[in-house]
PDB file of N, CA and C in Angstrom:
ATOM      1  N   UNK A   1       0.847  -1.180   0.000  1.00  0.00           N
ATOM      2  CA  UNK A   1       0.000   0.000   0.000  1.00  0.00           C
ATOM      3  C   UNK A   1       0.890   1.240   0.000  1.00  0.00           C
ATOM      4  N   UNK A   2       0.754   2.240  -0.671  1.00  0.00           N
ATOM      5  CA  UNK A   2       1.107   3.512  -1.128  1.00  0.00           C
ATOM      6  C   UNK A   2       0.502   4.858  -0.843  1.00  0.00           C
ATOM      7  N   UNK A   3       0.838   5.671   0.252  1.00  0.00           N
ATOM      8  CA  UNK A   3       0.318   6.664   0.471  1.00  0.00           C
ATOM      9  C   UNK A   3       1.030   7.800  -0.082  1.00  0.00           C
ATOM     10  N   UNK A   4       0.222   9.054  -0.901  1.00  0.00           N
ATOM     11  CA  UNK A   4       0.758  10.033  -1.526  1.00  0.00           C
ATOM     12  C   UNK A   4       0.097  11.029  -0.935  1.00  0.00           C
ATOM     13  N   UNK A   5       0.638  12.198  -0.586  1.00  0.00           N
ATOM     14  CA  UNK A   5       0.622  13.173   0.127  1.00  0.00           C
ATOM     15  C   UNK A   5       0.040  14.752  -1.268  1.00  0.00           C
ATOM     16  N   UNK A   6      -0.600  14.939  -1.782  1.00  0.00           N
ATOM     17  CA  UNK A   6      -0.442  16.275  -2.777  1.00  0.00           C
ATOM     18  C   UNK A   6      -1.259  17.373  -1.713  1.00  0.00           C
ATOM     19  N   UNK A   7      -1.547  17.153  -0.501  1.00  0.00           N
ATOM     20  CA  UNK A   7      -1.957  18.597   0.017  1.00  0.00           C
ATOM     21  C   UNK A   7      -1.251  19.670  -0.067  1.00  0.00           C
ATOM     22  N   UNK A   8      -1.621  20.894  -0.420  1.00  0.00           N
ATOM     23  CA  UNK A   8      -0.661  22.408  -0.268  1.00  0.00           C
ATOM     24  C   UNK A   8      -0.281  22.210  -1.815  1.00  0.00           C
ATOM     25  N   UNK A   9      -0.707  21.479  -2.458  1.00  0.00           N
ATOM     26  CA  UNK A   9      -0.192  21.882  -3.723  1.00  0.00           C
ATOM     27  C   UNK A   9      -1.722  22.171  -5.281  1.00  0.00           C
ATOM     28  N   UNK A  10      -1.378  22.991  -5.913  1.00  0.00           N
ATOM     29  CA  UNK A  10      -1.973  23.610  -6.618  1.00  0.00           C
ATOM     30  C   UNK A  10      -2.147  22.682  -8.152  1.00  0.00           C
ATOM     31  N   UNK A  11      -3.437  23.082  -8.574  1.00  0.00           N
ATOM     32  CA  UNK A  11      -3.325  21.934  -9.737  1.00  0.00           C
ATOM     33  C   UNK A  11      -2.938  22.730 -10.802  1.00  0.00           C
ATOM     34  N   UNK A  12      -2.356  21.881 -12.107  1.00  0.00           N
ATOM     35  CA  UNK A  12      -2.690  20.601 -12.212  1.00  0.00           C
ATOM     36  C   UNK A  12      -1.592  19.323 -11.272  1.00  0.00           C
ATOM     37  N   UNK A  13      -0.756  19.584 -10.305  1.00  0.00           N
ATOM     38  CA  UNK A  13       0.070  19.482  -9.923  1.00  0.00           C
ATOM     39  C   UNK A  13       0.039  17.896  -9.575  1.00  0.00           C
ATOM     40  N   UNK A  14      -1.029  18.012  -8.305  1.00  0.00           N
ATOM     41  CA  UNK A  14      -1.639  16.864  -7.624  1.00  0.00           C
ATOM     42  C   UNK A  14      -1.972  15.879  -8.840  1.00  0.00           C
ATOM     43  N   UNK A  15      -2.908  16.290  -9.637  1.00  0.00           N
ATOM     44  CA  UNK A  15      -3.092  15.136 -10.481  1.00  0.00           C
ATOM     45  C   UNK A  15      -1.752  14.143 -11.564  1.00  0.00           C
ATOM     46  N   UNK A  16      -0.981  15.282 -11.712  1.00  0.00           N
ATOM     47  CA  UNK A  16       0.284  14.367 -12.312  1.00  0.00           C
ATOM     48  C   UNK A  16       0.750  14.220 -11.562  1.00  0.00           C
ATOM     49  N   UNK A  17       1.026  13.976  -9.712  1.00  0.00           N
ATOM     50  CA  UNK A  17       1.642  12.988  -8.936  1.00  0.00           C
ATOM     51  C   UNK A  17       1.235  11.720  -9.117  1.00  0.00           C
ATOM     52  N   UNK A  18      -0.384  11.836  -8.438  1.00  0.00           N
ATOM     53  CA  UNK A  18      -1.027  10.843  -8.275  1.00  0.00           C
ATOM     54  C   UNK A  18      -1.104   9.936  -9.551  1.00  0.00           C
ATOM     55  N   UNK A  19      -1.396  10.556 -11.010  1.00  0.00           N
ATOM     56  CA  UNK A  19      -1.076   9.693 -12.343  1.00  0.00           C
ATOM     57  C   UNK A  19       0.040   8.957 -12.173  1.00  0.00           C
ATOM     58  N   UNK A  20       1.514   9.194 -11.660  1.00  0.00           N
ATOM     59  CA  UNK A  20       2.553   8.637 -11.605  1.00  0.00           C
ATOM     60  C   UNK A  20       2.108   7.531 -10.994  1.00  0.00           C
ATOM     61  N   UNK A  21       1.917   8.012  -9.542  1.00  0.00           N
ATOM     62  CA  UNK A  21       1.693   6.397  -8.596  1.00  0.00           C
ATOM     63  C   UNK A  21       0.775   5.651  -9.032  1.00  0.00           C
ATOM     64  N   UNK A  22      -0.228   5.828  -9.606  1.00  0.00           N
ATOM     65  CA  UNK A  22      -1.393   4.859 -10.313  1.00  0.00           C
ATOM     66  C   UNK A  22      -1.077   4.437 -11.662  1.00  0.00           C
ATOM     67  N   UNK A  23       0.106   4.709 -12.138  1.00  0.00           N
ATOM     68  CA  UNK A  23       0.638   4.345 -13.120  1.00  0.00           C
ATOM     69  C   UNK A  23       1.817   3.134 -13.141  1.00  0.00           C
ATOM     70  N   UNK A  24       2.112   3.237 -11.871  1.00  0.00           N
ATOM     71  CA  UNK A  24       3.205   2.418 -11.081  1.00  0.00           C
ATOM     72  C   UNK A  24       2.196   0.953 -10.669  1.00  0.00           C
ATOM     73  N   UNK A  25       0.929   0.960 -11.176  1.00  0.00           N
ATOM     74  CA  UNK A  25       0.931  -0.334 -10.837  1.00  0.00           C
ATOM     75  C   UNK A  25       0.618  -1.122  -9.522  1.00  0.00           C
ATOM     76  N   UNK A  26       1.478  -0.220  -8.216  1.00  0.00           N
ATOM     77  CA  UNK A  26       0.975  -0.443  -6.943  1.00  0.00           C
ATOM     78  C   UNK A  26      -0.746  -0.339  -6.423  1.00  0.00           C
ATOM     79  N   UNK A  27      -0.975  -1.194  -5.581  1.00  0.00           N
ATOM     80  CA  UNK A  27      -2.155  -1.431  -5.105  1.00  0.00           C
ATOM     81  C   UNK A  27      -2.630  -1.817  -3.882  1.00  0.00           C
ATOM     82  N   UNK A  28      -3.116  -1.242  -3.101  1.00  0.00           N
ATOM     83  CA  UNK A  28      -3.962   0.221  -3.390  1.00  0.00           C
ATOM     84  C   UNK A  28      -2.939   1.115  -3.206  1.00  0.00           C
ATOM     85  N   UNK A  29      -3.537   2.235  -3.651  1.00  0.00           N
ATOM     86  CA  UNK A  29      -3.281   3.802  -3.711  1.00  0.00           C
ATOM     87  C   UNK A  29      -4.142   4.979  -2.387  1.00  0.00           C
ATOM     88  N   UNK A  30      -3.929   5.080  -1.656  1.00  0.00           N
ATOM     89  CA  UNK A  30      -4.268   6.167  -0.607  1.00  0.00           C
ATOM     90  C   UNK A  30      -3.640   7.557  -0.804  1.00  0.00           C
ATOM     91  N   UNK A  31      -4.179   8.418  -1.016  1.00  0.00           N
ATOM     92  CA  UNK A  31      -4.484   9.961  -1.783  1.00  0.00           C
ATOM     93  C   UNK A  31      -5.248  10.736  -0.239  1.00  0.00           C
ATOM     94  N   UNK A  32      -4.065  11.316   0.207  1.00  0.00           N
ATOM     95  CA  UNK A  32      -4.591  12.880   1.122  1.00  0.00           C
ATOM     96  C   UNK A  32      -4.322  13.950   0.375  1.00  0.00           C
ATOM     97  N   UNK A  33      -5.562  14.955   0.175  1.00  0.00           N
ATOM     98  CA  UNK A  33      -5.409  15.881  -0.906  1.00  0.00           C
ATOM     99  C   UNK A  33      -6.608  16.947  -0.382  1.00  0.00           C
ATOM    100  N   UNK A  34      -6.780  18.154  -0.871  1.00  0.00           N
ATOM    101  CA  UNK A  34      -7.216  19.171  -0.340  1.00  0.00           C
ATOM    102  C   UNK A  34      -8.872  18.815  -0.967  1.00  0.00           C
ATOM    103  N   UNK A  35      -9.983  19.495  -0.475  1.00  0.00           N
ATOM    104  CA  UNK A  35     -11.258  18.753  -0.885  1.00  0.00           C
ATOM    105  C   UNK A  35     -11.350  19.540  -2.469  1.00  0.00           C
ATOM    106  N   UNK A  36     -10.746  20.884  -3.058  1.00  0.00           N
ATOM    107  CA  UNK A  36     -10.348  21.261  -4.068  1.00  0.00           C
ATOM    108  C   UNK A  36      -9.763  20.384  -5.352  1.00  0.00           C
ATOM    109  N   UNK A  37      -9.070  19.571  -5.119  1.00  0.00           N
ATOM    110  CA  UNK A  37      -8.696  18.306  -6.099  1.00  0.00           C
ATOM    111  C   UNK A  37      -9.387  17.021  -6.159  1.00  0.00           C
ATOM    112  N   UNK A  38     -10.041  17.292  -5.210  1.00  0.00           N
ATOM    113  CA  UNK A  38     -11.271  16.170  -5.081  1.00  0.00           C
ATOM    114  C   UNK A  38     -11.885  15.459  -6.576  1.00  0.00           C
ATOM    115  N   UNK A  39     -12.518  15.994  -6.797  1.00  0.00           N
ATOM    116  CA  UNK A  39     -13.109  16.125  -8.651  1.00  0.00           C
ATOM    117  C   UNK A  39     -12.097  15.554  -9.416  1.00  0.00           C
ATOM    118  N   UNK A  40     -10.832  16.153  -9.664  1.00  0.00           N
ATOM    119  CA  UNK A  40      -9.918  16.101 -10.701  1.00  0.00           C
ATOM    120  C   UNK A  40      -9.514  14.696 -10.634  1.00  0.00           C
ATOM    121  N   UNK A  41      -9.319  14.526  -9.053  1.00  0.00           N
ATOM    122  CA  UNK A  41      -8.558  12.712  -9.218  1.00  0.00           C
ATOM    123  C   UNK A  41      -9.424  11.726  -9.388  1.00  0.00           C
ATOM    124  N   UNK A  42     -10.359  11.954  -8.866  1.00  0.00           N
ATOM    125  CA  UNK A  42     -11.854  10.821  -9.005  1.00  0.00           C
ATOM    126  C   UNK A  42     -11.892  10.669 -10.437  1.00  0.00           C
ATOM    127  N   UNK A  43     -11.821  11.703 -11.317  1.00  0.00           N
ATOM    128  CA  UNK A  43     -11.465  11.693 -12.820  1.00  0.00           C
ATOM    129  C   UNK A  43     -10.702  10.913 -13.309  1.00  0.00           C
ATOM    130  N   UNK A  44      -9.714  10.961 -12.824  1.00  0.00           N
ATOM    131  CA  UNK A  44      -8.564  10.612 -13.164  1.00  0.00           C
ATOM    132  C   UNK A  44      -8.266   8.781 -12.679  1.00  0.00           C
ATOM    133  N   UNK A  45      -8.477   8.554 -11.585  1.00  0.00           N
ATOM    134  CA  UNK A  45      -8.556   7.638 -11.325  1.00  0.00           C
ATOM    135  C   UNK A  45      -9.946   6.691 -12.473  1.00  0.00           C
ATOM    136  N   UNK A  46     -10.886   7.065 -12.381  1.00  0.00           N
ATOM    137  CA  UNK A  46     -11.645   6.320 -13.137  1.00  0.00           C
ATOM    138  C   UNK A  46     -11.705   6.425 -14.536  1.00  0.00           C
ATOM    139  N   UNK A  47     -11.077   7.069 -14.889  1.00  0.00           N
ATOM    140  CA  UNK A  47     -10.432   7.435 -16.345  1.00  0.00           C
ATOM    141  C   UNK A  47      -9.004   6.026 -16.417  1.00  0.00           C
ATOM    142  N   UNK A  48      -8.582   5.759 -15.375  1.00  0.00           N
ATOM    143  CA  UNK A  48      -7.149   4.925 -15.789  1.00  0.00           C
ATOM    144  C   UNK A  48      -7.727   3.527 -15.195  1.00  0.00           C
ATOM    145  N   UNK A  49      -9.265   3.319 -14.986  1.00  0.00           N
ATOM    146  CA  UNK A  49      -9.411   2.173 -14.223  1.00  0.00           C
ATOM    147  C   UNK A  49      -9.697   1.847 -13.433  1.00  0.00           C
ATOM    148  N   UNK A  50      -9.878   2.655 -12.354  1.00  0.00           N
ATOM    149  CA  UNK A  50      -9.125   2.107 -11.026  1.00  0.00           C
ATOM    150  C   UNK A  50     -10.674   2.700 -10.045  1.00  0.00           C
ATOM    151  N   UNK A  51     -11.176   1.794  -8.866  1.00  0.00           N
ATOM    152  CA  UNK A  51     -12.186   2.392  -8.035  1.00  0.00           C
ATOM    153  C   UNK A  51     -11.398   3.042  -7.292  1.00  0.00           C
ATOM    154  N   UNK A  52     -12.503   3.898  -6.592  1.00  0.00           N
ATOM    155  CA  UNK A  52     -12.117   5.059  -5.617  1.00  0.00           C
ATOM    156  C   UNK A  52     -12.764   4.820  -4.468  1.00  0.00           C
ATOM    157  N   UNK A  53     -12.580   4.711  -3.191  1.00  0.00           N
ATOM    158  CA  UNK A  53     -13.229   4.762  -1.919  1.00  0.00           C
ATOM    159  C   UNK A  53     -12.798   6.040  -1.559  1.00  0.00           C
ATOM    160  N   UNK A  54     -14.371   6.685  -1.064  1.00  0.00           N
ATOM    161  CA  UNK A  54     -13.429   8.439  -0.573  1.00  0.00           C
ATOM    162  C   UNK A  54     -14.198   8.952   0.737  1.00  0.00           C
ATOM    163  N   UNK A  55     -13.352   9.384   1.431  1.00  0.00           N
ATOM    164  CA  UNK A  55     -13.588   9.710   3.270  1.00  0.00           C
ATOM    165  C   UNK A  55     -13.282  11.114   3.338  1.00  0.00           C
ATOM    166  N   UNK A  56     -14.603  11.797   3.230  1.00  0.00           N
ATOM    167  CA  UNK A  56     -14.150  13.180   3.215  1.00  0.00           C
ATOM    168  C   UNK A  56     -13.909  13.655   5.197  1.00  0.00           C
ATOM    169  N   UNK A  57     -12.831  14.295   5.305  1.00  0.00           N
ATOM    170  CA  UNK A  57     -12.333  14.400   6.616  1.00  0.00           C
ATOM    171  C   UNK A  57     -12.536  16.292   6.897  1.00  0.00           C
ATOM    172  N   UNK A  58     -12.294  16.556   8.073  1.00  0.00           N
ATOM    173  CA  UNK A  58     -12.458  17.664   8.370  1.00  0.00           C
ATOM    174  C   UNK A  58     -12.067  19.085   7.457  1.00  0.00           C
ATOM    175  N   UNK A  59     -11.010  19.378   7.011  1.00  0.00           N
ATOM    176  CA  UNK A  59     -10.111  19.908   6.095  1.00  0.00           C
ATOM    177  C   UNK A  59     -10.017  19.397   4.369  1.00  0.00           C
ATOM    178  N   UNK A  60      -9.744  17.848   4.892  1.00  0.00           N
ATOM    179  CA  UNK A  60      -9.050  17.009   3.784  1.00  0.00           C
ATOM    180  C   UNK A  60     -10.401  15.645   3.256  1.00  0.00           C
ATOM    181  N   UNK A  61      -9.314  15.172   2.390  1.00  0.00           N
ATOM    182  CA  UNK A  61     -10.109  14.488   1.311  1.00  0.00           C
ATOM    183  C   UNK A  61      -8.808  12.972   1.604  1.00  0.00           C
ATOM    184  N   UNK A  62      -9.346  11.818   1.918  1.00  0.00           N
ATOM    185  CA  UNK A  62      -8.783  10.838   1.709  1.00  0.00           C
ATOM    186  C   UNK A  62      -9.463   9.696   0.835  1.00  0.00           C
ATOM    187  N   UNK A  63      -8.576   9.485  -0.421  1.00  0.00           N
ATOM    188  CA  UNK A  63      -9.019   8.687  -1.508  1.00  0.00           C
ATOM    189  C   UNK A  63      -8.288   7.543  -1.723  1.00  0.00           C
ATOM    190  N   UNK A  64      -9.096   5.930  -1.736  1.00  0.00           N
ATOM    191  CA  UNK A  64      -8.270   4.973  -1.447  1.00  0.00           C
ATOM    192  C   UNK A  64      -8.691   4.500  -3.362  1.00  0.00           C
ATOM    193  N   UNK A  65      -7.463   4.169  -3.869  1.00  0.00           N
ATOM    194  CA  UNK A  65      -7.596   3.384  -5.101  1.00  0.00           C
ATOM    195  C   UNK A  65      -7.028   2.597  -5.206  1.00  0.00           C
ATOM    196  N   UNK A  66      -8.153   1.382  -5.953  1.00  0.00           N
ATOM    197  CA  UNK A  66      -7.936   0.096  -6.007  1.00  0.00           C
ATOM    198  C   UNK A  66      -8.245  -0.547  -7.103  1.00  0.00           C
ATOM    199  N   UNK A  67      -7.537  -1.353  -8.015  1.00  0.00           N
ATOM    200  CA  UNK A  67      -7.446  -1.381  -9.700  1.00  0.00           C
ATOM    201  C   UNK A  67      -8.708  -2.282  -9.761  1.00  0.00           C
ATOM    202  N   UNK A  68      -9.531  -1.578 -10.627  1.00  0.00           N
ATOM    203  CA  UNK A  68     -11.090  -1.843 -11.026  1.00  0.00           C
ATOM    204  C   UNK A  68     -11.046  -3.513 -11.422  1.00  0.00           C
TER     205      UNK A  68
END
């Protein structure tokens, strides 16, 4: 399991991290990210495949992906 960190960062930024690590194959994928990028990766993730489990938290957005 793989946790990626893109909080504090501005898009499109976050989404070409997270493309990397979901590109890498590893499984699952756990995504803390601002509730602002929220949209973009859910995109993105189900665009490359992959389900999304998502726990929206006080501040933050935690998104678990797991290859469809």
């Amino acid at each position: 399991m793989k946790t990626v960190d893109v909080r504090g960062l501005l898009c499109p930024e976050p989404v070409y991290i997270v493309r990397e690590h979901l590109s890498s194959g590893t499984d699952p994928v756990t995504v803390l990210c601002e509730k602002h990028s929220r949209e973009n990766l859910l995109w993105l993730g189900e665009n490359l495949g992959w389900q999304a489990e998502v726990e929206d938290l006080l501040d933050e957005v935690r998104i678990i992906f797991r290859k469809g």
